[in-house]
PDB file of N, CA and C in Angstrom:
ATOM      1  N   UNK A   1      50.382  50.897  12.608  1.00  0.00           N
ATOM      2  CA  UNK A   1      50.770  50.442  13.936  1.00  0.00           C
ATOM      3  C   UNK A   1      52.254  50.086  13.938  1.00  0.00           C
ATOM      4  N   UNK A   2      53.013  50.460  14.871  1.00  0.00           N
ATOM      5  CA  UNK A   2      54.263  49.882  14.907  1.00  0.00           C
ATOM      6  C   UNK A   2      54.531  48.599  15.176  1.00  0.00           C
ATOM      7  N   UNK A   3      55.813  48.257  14.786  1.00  0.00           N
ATOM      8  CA  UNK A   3      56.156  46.799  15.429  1.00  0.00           C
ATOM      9  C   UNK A   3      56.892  46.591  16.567  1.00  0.00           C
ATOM     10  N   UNK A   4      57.004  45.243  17.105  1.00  0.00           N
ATOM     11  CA  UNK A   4      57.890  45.303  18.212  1.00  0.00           C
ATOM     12  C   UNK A   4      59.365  45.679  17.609  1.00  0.00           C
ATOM     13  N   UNK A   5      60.104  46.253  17.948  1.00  0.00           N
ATOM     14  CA  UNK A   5      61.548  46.056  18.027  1.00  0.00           C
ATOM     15  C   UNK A   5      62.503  45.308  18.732  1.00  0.00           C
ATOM     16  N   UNK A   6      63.421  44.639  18.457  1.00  0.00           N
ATOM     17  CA  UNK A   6      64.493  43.969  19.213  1.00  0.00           C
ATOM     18  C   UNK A   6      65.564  44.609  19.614  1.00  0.00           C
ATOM     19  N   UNK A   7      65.841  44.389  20.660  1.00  0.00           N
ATOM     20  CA  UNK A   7      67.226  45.164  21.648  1.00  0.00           C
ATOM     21  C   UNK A   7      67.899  44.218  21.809  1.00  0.00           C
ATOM     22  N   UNK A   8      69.573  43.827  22.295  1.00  0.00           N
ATOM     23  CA  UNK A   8      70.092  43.664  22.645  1.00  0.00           C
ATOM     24  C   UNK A   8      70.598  43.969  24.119  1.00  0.00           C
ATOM     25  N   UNK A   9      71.531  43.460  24.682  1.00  0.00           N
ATOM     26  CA  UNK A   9      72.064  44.082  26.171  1.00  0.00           C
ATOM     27  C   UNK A   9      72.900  44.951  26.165  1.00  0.00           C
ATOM     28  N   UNK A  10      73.965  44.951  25.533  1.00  0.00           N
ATOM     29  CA  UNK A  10      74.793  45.817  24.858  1.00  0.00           C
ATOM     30  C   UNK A  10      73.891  47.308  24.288  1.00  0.00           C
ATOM     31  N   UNK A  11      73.007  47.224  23.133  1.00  0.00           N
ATOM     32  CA  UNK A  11      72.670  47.889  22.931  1.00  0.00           C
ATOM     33  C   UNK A  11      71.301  48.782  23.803  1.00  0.00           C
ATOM     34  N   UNK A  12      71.461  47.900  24.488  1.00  0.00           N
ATOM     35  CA  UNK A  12      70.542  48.177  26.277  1.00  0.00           C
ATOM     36  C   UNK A  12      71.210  49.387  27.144  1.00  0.00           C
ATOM     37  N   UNK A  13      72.456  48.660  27.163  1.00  0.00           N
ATOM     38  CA  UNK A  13      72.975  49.848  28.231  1.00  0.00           C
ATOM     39  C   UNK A  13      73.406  51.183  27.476  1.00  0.00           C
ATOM     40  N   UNK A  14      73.592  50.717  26.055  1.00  0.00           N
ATOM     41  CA  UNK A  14      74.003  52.205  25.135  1.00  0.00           C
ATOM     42  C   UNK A  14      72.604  53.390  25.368  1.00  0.00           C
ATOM     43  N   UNK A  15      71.407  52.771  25.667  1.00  0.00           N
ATOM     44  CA  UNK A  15      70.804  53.527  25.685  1.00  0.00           C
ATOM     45  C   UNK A  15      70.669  54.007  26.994  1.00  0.00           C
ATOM     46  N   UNK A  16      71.046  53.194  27.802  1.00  0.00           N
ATOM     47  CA  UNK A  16      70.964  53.809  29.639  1.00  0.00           C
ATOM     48  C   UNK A  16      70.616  55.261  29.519  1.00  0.00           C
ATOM     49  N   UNK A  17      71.162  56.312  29.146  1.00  0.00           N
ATOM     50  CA  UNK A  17      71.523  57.512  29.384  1.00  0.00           C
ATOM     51  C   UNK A  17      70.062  58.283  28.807  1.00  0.00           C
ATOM     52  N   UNK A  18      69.249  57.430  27.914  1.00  0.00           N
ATOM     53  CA  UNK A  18      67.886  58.318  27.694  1.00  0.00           C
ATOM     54  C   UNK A  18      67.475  58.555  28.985  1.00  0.00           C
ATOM     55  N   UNK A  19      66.888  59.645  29.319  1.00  0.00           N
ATOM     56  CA  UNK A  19      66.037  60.109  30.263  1.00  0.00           C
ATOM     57  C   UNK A  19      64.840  59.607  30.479  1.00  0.00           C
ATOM     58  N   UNK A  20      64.185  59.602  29.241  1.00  0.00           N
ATOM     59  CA  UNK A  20      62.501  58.903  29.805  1.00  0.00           C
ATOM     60  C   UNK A  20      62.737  57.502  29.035  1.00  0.00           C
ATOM     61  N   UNK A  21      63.414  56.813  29.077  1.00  0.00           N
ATOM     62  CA  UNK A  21      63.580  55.312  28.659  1.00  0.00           C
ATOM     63  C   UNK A  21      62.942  54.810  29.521  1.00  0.00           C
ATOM     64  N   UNK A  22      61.687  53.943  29.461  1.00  0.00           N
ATOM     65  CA  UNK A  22      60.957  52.978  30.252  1.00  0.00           C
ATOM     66  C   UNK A  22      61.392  51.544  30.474  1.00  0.00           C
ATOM     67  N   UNK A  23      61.774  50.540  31.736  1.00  0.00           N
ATOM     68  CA  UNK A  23      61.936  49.897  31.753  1.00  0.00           C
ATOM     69  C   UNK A  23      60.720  48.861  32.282  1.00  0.00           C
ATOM     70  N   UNK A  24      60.440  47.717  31.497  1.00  0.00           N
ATOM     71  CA  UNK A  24      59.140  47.030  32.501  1.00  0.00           C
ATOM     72  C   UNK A  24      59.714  45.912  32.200  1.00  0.00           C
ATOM     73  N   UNK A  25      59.201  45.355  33.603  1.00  0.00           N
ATOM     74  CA  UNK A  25      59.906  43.653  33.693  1.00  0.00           C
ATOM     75  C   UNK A  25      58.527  42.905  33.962  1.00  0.00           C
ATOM     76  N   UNK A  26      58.219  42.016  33.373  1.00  0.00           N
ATOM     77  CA  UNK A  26      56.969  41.072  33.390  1.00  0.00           C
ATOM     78  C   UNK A  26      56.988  39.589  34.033  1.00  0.00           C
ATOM     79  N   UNK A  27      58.325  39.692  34.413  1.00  0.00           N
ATOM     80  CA  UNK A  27      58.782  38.225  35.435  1.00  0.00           C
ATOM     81  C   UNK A  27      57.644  38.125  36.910  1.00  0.00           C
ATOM     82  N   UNK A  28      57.826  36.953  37.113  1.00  0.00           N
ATOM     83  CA  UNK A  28      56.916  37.214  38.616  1.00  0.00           C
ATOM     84  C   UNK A  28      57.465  37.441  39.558  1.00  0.00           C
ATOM     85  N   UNK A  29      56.966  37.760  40.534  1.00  0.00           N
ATOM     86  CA  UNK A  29      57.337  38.435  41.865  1.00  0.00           C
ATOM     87  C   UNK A  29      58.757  38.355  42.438  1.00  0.00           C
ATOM     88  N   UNK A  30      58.230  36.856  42.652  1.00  0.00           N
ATOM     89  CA  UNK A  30      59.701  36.669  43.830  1.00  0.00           C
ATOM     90  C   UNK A  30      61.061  36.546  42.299  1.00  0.00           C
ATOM     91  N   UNK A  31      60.549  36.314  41.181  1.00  0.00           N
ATOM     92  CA  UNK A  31      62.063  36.482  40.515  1.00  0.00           C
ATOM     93  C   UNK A  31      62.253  37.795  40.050  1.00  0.00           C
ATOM     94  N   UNK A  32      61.697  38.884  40.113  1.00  0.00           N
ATOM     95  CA  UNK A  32      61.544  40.296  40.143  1.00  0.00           C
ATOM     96  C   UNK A  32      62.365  40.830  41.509  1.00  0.00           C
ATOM     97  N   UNK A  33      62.195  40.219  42.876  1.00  0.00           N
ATOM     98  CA  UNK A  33      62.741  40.985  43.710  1.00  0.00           C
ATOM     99  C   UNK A  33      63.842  40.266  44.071  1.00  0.00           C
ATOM    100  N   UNK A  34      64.086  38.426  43.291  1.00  0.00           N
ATOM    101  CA  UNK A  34      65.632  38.494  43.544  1.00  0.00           C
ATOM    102  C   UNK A  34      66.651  38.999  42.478  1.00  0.00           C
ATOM    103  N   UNK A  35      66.340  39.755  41.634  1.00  0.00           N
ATOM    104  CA  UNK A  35      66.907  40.899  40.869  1.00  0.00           C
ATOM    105  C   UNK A  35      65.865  41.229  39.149  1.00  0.00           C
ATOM    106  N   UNK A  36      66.489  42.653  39.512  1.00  0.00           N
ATOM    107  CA  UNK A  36      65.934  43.199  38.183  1.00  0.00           C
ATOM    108  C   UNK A  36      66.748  44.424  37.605  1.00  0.00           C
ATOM    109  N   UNK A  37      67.221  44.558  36.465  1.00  0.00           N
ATOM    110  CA  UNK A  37      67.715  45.882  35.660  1.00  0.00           C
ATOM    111  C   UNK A  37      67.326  47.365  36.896  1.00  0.00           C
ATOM    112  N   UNK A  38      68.164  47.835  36.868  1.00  0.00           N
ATOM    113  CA  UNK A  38      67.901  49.268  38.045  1.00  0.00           C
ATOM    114  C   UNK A  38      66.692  50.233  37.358  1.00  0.00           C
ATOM    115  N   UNK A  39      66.104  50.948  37.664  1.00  0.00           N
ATOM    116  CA  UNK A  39      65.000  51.247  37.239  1.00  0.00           C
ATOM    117  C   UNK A  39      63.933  50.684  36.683  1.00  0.00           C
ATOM    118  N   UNK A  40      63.710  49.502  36.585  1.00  0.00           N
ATOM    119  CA  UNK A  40      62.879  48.559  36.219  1.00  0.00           C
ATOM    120  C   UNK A  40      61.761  48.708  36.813  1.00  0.00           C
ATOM    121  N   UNK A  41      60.421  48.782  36.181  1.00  0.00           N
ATOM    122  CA  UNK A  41      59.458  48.697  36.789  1.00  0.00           C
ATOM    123  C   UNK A  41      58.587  47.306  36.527  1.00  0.00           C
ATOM    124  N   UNK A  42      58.190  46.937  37.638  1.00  0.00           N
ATOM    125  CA  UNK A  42      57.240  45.713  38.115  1.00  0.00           C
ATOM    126  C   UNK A  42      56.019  45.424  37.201  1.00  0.00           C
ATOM    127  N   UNK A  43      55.976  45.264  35.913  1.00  0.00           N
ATOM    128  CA  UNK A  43      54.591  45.423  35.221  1.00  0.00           C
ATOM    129  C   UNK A  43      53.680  44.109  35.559  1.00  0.00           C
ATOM    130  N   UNK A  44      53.083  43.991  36.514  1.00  0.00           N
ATOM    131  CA  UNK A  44      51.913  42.858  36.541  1.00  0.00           C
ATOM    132  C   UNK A  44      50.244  43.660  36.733  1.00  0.00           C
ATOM    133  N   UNK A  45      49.620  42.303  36.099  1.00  0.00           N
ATOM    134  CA  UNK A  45      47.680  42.383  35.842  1.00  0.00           C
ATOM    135  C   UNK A  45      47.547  43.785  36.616  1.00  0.00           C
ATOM    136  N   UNK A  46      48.006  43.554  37.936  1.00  0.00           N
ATOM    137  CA  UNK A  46      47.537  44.438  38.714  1.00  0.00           C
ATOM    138  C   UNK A  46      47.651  46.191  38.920  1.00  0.00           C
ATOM    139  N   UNK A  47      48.845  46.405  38.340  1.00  0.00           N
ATOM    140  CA  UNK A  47      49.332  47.684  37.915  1.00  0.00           C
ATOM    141  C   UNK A  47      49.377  48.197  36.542  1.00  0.00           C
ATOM    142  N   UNK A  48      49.083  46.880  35.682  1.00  0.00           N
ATOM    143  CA  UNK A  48      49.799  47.578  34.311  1.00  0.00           C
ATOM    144  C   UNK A  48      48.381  48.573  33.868  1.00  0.00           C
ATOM    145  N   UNK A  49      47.064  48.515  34.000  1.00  0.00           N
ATOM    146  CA  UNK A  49      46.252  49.888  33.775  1.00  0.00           C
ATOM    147  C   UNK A  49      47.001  51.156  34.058  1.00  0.00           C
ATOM    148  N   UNK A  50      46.971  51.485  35.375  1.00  0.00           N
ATOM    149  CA  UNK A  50      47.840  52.294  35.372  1.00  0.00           C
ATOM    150  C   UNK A  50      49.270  52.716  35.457  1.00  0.00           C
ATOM    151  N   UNK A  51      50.078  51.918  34.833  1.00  0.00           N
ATOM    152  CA  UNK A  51      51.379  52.013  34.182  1.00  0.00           C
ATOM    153  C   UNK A  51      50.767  52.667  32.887  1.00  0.00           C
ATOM    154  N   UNK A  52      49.944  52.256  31.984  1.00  0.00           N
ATOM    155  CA  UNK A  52      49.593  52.871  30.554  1.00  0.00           C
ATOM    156  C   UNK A  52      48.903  54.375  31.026  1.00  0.00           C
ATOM    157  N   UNK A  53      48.180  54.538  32.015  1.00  0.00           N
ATOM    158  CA  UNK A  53      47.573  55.331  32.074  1.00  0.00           C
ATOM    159  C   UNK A  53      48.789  56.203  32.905  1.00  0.00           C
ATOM    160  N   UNK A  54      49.778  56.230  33.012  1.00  0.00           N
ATOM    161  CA  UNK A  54      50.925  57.284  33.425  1.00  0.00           C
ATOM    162  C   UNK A  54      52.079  57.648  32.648  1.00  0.00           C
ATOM    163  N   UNK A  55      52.478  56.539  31.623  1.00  0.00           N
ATOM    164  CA  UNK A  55      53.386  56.027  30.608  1.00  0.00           C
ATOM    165  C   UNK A  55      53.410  56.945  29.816  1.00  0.00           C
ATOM    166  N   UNK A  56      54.638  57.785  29.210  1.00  0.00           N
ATOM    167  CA  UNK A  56      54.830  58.131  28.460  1.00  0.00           C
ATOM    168  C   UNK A  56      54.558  56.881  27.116  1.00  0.00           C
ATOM    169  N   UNK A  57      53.632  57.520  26.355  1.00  0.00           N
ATOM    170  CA  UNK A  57      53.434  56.877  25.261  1.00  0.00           C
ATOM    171  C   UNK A  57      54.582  56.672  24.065  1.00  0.00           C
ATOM    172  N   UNK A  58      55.086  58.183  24.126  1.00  0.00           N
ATOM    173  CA  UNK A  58      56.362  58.551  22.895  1.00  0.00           C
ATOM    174  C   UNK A  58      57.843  57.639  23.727  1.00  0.00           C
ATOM    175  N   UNK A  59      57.895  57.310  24.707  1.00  0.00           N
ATOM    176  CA  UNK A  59      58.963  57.252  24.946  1.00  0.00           C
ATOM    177  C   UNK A  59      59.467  55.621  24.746  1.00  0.00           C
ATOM    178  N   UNK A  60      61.119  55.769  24.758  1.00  0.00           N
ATOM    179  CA  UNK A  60      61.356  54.035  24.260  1.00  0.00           C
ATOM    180  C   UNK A  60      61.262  53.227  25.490  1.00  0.00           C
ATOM    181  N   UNK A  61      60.272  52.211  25.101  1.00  0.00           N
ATOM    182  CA  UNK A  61      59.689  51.270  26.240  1.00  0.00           C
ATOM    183  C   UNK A  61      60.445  49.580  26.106  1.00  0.00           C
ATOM    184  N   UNK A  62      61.140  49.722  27.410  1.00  0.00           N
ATOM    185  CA  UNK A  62      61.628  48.346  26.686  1.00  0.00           C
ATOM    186  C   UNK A  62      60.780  47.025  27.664  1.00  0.00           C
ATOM    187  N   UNK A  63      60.780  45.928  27.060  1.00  0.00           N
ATOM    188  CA  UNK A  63      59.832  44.631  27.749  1.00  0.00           C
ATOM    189  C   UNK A  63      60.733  43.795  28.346  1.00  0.00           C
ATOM    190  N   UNK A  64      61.364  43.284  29.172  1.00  0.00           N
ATOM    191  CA  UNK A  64      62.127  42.363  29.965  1.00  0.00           C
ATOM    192  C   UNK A  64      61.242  40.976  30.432  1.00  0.00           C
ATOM    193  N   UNK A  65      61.031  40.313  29.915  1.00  0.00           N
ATOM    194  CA  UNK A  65      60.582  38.757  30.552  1.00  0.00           C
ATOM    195  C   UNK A  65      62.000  37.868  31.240  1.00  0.00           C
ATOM    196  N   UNK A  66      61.792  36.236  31.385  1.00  0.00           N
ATOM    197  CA  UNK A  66      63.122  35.444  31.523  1.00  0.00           C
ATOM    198  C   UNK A  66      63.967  35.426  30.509  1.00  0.00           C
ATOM    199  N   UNK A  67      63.631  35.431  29.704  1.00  0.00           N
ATOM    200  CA  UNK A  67      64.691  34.532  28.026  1.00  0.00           C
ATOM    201  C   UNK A  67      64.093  35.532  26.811  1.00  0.00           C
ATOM    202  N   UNK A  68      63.076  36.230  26.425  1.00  0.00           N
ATOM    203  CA  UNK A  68      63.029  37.101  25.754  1.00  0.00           C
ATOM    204  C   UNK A  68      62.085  36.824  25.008  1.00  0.00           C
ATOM    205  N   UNK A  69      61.213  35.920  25.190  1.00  0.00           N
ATOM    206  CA  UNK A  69      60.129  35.155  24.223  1.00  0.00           C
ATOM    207  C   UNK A  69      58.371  35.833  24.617  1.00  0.00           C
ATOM    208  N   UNK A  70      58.501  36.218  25.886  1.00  0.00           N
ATOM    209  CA  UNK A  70      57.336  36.330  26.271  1.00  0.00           C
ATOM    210  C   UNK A  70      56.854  38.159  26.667  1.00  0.00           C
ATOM    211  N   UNK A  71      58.190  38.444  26.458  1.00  0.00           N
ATOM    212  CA  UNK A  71      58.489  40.027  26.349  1.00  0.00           C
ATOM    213  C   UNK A  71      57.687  40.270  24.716  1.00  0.00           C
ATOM    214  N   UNK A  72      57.629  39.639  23.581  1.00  0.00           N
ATOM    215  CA  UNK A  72      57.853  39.967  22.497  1.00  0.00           C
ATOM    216  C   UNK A  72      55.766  40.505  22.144  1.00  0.00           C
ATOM    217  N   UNK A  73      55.285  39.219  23.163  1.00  0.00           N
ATOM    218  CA  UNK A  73      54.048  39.237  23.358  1.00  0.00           C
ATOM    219  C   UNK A  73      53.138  40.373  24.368  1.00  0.00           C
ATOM    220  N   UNK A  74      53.873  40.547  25.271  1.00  0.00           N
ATOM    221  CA  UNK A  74      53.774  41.750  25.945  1.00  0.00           C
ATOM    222  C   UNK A  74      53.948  43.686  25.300  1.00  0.00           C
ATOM    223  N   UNK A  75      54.924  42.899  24.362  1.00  0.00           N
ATOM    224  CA  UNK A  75      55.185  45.008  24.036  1.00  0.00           C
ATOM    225  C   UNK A  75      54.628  44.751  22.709  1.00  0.00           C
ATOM    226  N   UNK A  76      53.930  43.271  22.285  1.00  0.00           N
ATOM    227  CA  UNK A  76      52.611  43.725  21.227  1.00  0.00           C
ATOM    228  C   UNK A  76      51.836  44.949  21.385  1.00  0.00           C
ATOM    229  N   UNK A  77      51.375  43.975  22.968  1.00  0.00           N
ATOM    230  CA  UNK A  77      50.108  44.321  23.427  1.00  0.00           C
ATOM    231  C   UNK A  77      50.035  45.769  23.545  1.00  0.00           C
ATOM    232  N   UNK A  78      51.445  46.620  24.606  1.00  0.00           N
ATOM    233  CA  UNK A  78      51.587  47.788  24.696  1.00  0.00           C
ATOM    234  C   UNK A  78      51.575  48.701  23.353  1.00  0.00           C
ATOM    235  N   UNK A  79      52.297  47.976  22.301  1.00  0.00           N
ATOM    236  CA  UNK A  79      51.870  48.984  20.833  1.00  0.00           C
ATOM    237  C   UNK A  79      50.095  48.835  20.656  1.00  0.00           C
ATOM    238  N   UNK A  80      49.920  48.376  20.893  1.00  0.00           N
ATOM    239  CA  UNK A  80      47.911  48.380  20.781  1.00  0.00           C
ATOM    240  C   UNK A  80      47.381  48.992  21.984  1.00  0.00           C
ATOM    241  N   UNK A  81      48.253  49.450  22.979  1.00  0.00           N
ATOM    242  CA  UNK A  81      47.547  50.583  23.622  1.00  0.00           C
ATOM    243  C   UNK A  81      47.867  51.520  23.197  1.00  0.00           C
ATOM    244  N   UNK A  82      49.258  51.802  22.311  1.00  0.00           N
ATOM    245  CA  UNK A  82      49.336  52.954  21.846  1.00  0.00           C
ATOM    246  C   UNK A  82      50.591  53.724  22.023  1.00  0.00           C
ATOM    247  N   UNK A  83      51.900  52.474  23.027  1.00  0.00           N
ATOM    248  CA  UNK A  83      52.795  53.296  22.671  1.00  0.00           C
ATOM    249  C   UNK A  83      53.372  52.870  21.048  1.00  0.00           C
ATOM    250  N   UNK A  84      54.625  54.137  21.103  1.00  0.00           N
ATOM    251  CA  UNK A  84      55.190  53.929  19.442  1.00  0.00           C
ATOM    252  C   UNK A  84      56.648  53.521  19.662  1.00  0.00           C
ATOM    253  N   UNK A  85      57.111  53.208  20.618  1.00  0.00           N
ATOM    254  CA  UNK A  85      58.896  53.184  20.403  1.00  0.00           C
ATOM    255  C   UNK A  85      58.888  52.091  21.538  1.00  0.00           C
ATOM    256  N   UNK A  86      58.465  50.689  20.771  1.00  0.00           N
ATOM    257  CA  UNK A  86      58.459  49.376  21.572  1.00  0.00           C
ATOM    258  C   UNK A  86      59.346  48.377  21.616  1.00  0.00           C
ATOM    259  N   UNK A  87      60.697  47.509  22.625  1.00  0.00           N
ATOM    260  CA  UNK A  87      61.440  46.816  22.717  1.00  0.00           C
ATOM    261  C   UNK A  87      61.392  45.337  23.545  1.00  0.00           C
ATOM    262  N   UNK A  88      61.267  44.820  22.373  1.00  0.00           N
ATOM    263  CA  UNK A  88      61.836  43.041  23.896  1.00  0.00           C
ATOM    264  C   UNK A  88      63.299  43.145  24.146  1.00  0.00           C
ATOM    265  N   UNK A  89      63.545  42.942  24.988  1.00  0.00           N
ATOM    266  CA  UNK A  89      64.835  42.442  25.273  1.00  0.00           C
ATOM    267  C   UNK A  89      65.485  41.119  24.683  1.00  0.00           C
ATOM    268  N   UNK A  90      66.203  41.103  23.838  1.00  0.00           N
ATOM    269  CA  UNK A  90      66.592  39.803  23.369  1.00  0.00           C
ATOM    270  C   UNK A  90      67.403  39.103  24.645  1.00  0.00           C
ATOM    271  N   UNK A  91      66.881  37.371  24.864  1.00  0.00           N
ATOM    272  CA  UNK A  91      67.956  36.790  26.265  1.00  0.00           C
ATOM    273  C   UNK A  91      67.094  36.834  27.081  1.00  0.00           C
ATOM    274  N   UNK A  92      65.865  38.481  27.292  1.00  0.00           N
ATOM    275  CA  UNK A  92      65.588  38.403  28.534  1.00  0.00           C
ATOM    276  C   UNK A  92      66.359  38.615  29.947  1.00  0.00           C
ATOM    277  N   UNK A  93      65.986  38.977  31.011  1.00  0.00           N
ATOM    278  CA  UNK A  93      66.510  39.214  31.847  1.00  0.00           C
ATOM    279  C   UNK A  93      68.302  38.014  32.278  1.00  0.00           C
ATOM    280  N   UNK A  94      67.910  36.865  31.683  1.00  0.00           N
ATOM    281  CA  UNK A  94      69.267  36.086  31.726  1.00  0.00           C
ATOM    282  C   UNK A  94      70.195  36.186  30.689  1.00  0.00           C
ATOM    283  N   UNK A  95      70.125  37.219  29.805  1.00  0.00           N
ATOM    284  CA  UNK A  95      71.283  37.311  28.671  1.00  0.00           C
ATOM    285  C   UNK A  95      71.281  38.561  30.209  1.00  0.00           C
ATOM    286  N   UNK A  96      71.116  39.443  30.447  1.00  0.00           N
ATOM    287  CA  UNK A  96      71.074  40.483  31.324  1.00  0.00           C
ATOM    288  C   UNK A  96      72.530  40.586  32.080  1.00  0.00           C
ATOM    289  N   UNK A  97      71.565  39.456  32.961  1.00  0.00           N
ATOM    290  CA  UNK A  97      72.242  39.046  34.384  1.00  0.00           C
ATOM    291  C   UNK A  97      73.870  37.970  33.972  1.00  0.00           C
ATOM    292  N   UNK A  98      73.611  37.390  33.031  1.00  0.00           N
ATOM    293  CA  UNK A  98      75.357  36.949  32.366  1.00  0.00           C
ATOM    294  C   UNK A  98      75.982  37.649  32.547  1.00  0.00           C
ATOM    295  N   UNK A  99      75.568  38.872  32.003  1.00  0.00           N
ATOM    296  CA  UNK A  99      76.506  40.623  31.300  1.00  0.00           C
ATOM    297  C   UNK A  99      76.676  40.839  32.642  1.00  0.00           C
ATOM    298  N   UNK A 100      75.852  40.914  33.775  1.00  0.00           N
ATOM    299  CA  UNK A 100      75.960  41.847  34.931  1.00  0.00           C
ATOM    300  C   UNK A 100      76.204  41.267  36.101  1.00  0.00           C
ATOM    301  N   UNK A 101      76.758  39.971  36.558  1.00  0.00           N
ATOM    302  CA  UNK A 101      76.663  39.397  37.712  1.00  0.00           C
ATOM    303  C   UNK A 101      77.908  39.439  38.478  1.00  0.00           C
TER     304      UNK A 101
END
């Protein structure tokens, strides 16, 4: 089984340019729609079945929570569904938003 991997922000945007790079943000709602990384997708209870069930499995998936702690627990979980190229965001969406505001 793989492990989680750690990203950086820096080394976040170096990867911008992959094509099927997955972004999922696990924040709640209303701090999801007062900002999130551009392509970011919304991963909550309610969608994430089928987020896995559409998800490129092979592709690099990165986890975005607030601060980077709860991302780490989340892209466990996703390596035990089965993807292989799994990332928390170190910081979390607020090392992010420092870099980008």
């Amino acid at each position: 089984m793989s492990e989680v991997k750690h990203i950086n922000v820096a080394n976040l945007i170096a990867m911008a340019d992959i094509p099927n790079i997955q972004l999922v943000d696990i924040r709640d709602p209303d701090s999801f729609g007062q900002g999130h990384i551009a392509n970011a997708t919304h991963l909550t209870n309610d969608n994430l079945t089928d987020f896995i069930k559409n998800a490129d499995l092979d592709a690099p998936t990165v986890v975005i929570c607030y601060h980077g702690i709860s991302s780490i627990q989340a892209a466990q979980f996703l390596i035990g569904q089965g993807f292989e190229d799994v990332y928390s965001l170190d910081g979390g969406y607020e090392a992010w938003a420092k870099n980008h505001s």
